[in-house]
N, C-alpha and C. Protein backbone atom coordinates (compact mmCIF):
# COMPACT_ATOMS: atom_id res chain seq x y z
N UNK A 1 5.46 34.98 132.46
CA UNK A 1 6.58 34.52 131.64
C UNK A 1 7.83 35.34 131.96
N UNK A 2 8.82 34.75 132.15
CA UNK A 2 10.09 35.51 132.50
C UNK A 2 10.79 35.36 131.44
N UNK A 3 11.56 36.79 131.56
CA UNK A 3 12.52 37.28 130.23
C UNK A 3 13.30 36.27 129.40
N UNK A 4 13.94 35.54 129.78
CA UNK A 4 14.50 34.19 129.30
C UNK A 4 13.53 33.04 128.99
N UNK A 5 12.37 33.25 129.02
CA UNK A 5 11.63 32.56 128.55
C UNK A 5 11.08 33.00 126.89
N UNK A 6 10.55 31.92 126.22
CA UNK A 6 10.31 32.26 125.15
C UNK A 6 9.19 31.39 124.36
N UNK A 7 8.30 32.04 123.32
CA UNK A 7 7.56 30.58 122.72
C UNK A 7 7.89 30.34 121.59
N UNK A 8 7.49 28.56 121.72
CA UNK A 8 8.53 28.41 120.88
C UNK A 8 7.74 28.28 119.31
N UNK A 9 8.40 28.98 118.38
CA UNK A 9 7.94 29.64 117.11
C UNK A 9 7.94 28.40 115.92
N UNK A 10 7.33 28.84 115.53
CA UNK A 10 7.68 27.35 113.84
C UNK A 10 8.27 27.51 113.12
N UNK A 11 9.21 26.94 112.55
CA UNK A 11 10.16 27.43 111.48
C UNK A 11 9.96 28.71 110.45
N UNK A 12 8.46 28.40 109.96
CA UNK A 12 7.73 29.32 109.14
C UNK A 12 8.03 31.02 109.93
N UNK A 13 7.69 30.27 110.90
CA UNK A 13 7.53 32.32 111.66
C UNK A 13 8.93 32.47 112.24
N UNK A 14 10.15 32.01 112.20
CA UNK A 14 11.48 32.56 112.54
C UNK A 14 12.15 32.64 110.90
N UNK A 15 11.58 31.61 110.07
CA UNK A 15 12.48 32.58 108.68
C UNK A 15 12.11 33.96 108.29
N UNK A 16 10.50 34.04 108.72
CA UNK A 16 10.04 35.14 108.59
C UNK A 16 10.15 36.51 109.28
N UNK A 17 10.55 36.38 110.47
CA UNK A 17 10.83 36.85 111.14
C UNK A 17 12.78 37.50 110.94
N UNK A 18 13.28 36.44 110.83
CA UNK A 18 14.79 36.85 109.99
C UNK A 18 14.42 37.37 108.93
N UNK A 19 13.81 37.12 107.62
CA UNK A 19 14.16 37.76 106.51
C UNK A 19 13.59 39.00 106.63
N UNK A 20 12.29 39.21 107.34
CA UNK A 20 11.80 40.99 107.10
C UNK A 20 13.09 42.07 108.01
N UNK A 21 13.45 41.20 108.98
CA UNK A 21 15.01 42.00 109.53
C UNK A 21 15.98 42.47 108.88
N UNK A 22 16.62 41.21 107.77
CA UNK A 22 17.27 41.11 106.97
C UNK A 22 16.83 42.01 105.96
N UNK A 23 16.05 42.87 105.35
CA UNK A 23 15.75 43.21 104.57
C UNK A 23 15.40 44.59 104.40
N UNK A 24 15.27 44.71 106.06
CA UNK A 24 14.72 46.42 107.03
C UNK A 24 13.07 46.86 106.67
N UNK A 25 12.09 45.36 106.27
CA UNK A 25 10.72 45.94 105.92
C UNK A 25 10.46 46.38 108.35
N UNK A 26 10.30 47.60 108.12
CA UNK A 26 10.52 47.57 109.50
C UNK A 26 8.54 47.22 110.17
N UNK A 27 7.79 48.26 109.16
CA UNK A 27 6.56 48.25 109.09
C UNK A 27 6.09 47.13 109.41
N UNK A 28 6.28 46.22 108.35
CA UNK A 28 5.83 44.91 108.47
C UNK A 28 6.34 43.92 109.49
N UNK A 29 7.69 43.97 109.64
CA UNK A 29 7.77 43.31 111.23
C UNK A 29 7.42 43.62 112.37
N UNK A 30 7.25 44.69 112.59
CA UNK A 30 6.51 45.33 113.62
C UNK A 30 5.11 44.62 113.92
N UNK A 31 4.57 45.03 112.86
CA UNK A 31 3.38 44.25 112.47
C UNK A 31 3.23 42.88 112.57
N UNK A 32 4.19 41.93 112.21
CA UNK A 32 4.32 40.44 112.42
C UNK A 32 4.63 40.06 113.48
N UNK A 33 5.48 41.12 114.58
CA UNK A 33 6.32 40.32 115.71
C UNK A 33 4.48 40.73 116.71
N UNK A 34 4.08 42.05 116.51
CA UNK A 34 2.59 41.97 117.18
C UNK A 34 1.63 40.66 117.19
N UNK A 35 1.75 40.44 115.85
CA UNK A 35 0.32 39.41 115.64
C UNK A 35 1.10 37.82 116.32
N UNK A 36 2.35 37.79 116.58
CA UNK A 36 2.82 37.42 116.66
C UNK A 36 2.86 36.69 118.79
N UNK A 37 3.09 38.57 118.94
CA UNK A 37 3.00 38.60 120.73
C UNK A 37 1.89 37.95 120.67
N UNK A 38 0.30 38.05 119.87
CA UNK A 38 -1.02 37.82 120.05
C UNK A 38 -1.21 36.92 120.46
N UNK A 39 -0.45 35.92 119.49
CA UNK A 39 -0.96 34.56 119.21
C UNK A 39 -0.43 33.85 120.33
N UNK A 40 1.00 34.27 120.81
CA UNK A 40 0.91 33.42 122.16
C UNK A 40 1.05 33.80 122.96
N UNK A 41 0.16 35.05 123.27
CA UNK A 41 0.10 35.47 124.96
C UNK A 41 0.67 36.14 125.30
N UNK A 42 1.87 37.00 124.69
CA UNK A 42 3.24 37.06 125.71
C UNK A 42 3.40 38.49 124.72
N UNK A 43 5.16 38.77 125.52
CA UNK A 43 5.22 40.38 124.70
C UNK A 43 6.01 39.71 123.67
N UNK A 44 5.77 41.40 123.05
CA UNK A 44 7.15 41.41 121.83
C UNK A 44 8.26 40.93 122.09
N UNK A 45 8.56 41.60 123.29
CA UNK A 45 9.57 40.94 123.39
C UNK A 45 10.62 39.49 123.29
N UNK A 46 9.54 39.16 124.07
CA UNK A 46 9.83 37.18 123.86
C UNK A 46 9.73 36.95 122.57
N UNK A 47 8.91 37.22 121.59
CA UNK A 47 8.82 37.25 120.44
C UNK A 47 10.08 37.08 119.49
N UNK A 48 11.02 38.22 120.30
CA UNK A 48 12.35 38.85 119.33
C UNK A 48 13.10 38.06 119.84
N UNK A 49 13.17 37.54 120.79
CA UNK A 49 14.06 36.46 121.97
C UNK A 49 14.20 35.13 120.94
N UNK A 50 12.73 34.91 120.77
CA UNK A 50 12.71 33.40 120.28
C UNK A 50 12.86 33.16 119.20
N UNK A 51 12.74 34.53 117.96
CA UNK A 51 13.45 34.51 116.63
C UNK A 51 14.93 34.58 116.11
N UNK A 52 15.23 32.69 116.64
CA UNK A 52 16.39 32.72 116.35
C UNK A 52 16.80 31.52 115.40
N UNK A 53 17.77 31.50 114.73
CA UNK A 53 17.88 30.50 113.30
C UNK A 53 18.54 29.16 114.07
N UNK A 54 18.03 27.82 114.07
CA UNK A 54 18.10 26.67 115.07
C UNK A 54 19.49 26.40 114.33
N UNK A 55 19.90 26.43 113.13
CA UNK A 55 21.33 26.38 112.86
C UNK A 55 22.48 26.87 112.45
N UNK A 56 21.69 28.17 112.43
CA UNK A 56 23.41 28.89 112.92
C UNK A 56 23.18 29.67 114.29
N UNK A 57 21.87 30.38 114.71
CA UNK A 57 21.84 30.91 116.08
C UNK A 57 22.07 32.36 115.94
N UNK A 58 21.74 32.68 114.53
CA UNK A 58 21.69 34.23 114.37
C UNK A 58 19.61 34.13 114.38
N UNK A 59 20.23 35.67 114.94
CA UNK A 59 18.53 36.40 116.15
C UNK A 59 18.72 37.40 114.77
N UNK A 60 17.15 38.03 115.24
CA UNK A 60 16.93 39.26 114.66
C UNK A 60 17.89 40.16 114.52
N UNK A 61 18.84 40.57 115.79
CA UNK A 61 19.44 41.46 116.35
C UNK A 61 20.50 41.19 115.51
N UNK A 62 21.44 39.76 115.18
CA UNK A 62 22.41 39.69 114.39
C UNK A 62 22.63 40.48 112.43
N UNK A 63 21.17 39.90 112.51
CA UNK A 63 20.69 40.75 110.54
C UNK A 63 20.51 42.40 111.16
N UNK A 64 19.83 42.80 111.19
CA UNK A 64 19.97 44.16 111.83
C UNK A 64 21.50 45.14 111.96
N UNK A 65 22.13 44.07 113.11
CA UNK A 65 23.18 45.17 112.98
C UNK A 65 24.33 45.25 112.40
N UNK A 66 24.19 43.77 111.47
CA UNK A 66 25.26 43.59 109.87
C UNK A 66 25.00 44.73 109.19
N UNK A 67 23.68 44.77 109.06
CA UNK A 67 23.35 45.73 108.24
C UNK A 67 23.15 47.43 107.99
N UNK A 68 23.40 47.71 109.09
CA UNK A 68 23.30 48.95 110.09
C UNK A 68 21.93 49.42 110.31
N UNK A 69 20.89 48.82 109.88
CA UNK A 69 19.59 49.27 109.65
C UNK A 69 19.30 50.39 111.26
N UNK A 70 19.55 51.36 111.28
CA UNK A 70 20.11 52.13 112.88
C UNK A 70 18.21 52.54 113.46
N UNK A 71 17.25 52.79 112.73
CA UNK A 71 15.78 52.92 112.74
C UNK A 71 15.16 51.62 113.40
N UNK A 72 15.50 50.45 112.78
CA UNK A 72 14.80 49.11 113.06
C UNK A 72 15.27 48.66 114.52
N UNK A 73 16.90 48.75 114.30
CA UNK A 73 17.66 48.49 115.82
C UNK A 73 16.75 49.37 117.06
N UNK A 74 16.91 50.49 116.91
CA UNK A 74 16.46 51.42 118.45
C UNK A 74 14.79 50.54 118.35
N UNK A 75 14.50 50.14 117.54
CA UNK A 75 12.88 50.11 117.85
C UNK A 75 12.85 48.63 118.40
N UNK A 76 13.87 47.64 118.05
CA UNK A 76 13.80 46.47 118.87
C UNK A 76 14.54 46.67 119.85
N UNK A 77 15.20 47.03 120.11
CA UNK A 77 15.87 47.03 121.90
C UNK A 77 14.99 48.17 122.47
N UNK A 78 13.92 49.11 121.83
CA UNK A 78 13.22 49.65 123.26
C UNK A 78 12.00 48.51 123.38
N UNK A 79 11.75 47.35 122.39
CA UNK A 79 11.12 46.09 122.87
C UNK A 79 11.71 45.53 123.47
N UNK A 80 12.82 45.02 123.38
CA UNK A 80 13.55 44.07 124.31
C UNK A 80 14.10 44.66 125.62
N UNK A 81 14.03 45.88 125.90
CA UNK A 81 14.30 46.85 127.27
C UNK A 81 13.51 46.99 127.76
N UNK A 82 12.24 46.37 127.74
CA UNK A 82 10.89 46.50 128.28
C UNK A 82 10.81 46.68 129.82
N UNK A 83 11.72 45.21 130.33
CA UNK A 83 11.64 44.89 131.68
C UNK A 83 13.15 45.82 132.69
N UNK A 84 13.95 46.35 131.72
CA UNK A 84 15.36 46.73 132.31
C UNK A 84 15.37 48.48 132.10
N UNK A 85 14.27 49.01 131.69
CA UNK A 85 13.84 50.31 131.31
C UNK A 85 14.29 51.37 129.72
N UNK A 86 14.81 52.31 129.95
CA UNK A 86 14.93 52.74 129.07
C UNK A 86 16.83 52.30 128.31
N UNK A 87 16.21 52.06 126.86
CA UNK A 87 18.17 51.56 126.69
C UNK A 87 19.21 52.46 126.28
N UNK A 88 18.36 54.28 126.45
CA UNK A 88 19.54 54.76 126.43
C UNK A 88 20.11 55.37 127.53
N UNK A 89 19.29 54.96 128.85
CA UNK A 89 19.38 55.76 130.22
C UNK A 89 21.03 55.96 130.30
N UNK A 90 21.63 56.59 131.10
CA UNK A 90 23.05 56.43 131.53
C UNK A 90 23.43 55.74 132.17
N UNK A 91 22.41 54.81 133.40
CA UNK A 91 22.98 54.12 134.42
C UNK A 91 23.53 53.12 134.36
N UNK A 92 24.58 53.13 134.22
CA UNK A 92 25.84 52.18 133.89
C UNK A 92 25.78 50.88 135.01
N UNK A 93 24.70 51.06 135.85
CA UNK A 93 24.94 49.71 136.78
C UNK A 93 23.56 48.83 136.54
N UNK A 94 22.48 49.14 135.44
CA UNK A 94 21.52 48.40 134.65
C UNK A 94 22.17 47.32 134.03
N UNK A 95 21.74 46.37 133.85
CA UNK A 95 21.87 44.99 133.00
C UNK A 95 22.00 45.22 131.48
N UNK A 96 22.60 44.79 131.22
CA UNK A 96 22.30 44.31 129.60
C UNK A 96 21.27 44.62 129.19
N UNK A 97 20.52 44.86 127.80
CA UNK A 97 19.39 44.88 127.32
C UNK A 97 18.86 43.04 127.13
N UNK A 98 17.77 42.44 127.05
CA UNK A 98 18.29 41.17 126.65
C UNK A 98 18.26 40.83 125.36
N UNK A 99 19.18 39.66 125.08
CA UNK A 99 19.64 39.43 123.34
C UNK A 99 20.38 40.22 123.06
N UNK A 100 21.13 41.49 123.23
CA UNK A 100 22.25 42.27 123.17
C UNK A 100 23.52 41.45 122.82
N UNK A 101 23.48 40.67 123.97
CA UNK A 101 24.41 39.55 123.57
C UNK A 101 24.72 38.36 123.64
N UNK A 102 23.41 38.23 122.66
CA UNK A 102 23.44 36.50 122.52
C UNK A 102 24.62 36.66 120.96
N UNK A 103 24.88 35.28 121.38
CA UNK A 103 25.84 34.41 120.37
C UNK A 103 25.64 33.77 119.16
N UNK A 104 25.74 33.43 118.05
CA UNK A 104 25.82 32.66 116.93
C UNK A 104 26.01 31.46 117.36
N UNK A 105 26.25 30.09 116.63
CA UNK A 105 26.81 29.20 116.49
C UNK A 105 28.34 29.55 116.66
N UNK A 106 28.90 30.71 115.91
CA UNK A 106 30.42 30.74 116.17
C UNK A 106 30.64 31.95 116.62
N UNK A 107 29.93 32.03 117.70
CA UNK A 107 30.53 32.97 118.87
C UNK A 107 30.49 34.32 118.53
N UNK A 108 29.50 34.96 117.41
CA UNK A 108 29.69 36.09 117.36
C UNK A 108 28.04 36.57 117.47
N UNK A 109 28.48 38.23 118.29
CA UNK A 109 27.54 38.42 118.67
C UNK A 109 26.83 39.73 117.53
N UNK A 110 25.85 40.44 118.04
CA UNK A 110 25.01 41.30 116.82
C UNK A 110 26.36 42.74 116.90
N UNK A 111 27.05 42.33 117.98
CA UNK A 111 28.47 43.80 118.12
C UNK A 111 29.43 43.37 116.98
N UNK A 112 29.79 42.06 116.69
CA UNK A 112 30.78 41.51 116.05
C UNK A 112 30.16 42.02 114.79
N UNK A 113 29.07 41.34 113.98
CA UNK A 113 28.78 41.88 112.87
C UNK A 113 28.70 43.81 112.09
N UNK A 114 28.40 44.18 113.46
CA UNK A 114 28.07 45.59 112.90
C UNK A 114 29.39 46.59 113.07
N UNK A 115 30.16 45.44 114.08
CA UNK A 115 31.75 46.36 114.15
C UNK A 115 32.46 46.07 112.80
N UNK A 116 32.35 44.91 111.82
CA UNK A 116 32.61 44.27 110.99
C UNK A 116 32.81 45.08 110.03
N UNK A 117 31.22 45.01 109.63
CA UNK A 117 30.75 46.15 108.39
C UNK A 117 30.69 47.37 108.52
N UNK A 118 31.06 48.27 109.91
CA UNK A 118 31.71 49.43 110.25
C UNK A 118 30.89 50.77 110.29
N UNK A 119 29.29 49.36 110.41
CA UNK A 119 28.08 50.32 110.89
C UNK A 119 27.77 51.18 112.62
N UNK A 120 28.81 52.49 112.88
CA UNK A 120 29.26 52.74 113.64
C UNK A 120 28.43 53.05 114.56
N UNK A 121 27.20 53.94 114.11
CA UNK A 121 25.79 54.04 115.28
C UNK A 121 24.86 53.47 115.28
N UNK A 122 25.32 52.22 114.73
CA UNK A 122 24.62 50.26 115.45
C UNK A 122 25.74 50.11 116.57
N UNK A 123 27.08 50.06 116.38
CA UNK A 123 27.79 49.44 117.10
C UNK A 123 27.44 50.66 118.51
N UNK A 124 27.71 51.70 118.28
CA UNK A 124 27.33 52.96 119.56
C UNK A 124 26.10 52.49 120.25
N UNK A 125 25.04 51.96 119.66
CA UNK A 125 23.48 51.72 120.04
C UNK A 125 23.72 50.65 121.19
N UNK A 126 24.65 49.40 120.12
CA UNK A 126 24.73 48.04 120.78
C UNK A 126 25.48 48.43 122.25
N UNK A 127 26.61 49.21 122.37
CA UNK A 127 27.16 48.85 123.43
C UNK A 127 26.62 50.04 124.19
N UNK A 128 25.95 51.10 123.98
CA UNK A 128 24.92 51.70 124.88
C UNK A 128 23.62 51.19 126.04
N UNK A 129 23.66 49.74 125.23
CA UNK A 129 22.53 48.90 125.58
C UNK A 129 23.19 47.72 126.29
N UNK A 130 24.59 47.72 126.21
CA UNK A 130 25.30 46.65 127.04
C UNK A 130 26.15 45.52 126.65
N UNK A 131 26.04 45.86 125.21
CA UNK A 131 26.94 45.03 124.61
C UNK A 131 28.04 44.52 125.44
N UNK A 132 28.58 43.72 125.41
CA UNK A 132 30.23 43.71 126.04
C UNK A 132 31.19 43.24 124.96
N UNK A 133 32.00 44.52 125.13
CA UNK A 133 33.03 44.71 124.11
C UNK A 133 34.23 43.68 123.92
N UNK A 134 34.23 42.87 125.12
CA UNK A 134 35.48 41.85 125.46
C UNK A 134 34.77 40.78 124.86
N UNK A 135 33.88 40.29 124.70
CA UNK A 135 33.56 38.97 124.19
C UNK A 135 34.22 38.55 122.65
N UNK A 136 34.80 37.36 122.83
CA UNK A 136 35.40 36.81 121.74
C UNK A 136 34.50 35.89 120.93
N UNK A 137 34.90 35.72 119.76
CA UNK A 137 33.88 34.79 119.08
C UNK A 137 34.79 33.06 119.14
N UNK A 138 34.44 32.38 118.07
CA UNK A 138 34.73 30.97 117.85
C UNK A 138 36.33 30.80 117.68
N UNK A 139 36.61 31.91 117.26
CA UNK A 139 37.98 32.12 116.36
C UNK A 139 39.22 32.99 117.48
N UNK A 140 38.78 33.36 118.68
CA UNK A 140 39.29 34.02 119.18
C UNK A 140 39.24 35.58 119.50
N UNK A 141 38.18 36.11 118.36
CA UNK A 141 38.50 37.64 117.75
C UNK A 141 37.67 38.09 119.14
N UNK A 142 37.70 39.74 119.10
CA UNK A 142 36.64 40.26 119.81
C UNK A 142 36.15 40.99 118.33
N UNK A 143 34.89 42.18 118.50
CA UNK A 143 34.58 42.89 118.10
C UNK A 143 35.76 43.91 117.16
N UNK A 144 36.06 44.64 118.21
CA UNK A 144 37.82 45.57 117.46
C UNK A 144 38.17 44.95 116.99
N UNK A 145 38.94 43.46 117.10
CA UNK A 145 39.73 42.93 116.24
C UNK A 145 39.30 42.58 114.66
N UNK A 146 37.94 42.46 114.66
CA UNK A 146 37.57 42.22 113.52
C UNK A 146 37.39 43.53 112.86
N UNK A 147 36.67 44.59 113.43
CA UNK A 147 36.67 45.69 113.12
C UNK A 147 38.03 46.42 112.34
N UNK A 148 39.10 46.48 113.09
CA UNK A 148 40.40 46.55 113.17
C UNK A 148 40.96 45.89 111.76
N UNK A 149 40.65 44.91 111.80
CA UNK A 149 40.94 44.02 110.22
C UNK A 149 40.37 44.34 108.94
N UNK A 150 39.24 44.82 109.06
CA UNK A 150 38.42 45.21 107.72
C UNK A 150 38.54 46.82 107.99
N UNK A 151 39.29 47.44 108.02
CA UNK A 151 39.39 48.52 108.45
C UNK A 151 38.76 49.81 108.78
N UNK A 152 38.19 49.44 109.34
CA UNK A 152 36.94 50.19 109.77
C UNK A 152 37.83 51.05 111.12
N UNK A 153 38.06 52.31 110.79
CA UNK A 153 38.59 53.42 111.72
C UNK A 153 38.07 53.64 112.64
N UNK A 154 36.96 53.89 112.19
CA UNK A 154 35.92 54.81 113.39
C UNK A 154 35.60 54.32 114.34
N UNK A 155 35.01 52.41 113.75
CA UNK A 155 34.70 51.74 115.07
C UNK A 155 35.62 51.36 115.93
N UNK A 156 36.74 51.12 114.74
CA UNK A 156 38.31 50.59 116.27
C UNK A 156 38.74 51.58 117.21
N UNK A 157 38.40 53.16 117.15
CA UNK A 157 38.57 54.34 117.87
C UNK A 157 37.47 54.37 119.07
N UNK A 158 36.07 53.87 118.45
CA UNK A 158 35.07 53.91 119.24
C UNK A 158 35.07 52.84 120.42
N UNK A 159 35.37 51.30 119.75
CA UNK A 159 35.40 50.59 120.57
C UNK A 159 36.89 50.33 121.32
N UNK A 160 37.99 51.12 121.30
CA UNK A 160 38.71 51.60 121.80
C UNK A 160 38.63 52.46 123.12
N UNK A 161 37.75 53.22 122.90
CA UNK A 161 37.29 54.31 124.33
C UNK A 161 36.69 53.38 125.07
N UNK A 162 36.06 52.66 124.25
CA UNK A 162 34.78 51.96 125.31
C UNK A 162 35.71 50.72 126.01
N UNK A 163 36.91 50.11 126.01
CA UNK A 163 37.86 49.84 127.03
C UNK A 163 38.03 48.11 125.57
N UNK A 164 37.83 47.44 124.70
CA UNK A 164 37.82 46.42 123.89
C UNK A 164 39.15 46.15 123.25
N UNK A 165 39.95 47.21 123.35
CA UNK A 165 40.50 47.16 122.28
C UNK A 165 42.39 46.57 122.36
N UNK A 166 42.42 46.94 123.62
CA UNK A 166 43.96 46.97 123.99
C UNK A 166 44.43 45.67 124.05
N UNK A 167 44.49 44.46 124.14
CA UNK A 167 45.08 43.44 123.48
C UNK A 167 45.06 42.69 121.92
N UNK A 168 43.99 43.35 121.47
CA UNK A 168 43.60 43.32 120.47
C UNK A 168 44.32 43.41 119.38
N UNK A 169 44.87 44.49 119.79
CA UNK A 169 45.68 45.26 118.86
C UNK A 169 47.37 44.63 118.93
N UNK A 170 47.66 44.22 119.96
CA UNK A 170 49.04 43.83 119.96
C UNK A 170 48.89 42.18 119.08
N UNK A 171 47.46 41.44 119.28
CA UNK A 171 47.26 40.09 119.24
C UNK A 171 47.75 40.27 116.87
N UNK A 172 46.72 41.45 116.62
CA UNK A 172 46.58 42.15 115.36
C UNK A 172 48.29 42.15 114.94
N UNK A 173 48.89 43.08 115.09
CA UNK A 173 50.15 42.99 115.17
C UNK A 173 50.92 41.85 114.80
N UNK A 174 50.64 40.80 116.10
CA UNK A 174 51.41 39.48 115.56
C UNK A 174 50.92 38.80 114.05
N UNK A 175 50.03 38.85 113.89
CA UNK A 175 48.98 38.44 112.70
C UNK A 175 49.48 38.73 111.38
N UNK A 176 49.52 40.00 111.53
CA UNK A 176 49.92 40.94 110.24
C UNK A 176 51.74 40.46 110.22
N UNK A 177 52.38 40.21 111.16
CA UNK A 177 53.49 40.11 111.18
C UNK A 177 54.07 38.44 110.43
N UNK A 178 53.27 37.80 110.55
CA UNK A 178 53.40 36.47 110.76
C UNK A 178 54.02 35.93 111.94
N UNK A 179 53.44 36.70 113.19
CA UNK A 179 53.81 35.50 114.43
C UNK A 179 52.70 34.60 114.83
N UNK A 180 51.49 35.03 114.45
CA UNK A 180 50.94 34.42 115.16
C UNK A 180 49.58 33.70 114.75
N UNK A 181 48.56 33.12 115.06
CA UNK A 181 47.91 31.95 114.19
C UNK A 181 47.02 32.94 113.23
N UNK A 182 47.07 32.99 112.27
CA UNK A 182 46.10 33.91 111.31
C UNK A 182 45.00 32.82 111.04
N UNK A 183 43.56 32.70 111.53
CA UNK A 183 42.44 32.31 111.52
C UNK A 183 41.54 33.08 110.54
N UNK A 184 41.73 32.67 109.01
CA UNK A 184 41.04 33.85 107.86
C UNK A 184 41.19 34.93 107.83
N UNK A 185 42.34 35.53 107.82
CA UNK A 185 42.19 37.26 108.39
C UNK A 185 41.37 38.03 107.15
N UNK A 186 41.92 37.15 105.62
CA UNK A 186 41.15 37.86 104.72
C UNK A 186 39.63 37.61 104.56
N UNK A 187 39.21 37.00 105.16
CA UNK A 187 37.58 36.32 105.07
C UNK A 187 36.68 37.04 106.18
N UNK A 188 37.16 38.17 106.99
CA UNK A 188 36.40 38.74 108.06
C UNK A 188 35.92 37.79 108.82
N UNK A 189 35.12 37.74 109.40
CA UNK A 189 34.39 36.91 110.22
C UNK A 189 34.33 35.38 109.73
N UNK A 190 34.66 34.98 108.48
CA UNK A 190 34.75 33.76 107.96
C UNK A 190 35.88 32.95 109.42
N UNK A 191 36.61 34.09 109.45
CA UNK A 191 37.72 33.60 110.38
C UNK A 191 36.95 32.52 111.75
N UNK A 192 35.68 32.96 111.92
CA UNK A 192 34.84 32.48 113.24
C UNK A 192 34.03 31.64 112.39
N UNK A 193 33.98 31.42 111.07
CA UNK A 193 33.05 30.45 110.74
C UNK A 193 31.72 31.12 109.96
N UNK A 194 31.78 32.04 110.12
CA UNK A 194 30.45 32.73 109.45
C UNK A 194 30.67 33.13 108.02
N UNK A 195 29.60 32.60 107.04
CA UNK A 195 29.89 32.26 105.84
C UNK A 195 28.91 33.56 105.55
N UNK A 196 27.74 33.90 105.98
CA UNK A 196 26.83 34.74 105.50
C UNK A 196 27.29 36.50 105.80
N UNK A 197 28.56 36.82 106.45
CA UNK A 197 28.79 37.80 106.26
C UNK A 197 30.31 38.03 106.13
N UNK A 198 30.84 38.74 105.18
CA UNK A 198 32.26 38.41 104.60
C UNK A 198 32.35 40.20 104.01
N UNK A 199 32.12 40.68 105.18
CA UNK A 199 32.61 42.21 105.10
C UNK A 199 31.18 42.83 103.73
N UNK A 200 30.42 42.36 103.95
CA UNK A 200 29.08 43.14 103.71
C UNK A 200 27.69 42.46 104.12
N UNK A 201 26.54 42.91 103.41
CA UNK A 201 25.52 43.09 104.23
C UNK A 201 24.88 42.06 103.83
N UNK A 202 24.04 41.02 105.13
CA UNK A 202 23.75 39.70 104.63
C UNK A 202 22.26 39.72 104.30
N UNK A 203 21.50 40.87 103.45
CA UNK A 203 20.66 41.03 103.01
C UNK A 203 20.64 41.04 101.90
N UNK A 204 22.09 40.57 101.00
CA UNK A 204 22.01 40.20 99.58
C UNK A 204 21.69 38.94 99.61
């Protein structure tokens, strides 16, 4: 089975699979995504691949790093780094982790949410593992920009170094100014369409 491959799960075992994420029972998903690899052959990994919500297109990885749960995260990307090695190596010319950065329905990835809610060593984890900081969501935003909006310091400094940030900020600017198209600025990520996280944690 190759990495982009996946089996395909029953509704039953991807809500389940989201809500113990959503919730940080870490024990027990661990435990579920196993019995889980069992049942069809394959690793964890694919497992975490294929737990994804058929209508909005939030993964494990998206509840997780809304939430900053920073314990649960390292323990699914050293599953999902299985085949690309270790995800905190340094070698900057390794791939992506996979699912790092998969997408929503509206374009936002598990970086967008956790830059959001300004869970800063999720967002450090995510783009250690390959995040890419330039990706925009539905709405236009990247990561910083949303970050940047709900004011979250630390991460707009962080994802600043990490190279995300520099149009961002001038695009921000026009926004706040009234030049330029304000897409929900007060709704956080509502701005991209996402109703389940609005500058907190979508485990309420």
């Amino acid at each position: 089975m190759h990495a982009t491959d996946g089996p395909a799960l029953n509704a039953d075992e991807i809500d389940d699979c989201l809500y113990l994420a959503r919730v940080n029972e870490e024990a027990e998903l661990n435990q579920f995504l196993a019995e889980l690899a069992q049942k069809y052959n394959c690793k964890v990994q694919h497992i975490v691949l294929a737990a994804k919500d058929p209508e909005s297109g939030n993964t494990i990885l998206h509840y997780v790093s809304a939430n900053g749960f920073l314990d649960l995260l390292k323990g699914l990307l050293v599953h999902l780094d299985q085949q690309t090695g270790d995800s905190n190596s340094a070698d900057s010319t390794k791939p992506p982790v996979p699912g790092v950065n998969a997408a929503n329905k509206e374009g936002n990835t598990p970086l967008h949410w956790a830059s959001l809610n300004g869970h800063l060593d999720s967002v450090k984890l995510l783009v250690q593992s390959g995040a890419d900081v330039s990706v925009h969501n539905a709405a236009g935003h990247s990561a910083a920009f949303e970050a940047e909006r709900a004011g979250k310091g630390l991460v707009v400094e962080y994802l600043m170094e990490a190279g995300g940030l520099e149009m961002d900020l001038g695009d921000l600017a026009e926004t706040e100014n009234g030049d330029g198209n304000d897409d929900g600025a007060e709704d956080g990520l509502n701005g991209g369409g996402d109703e389940e996280v609005n500058g907190l944690a979508p485990s309420d």
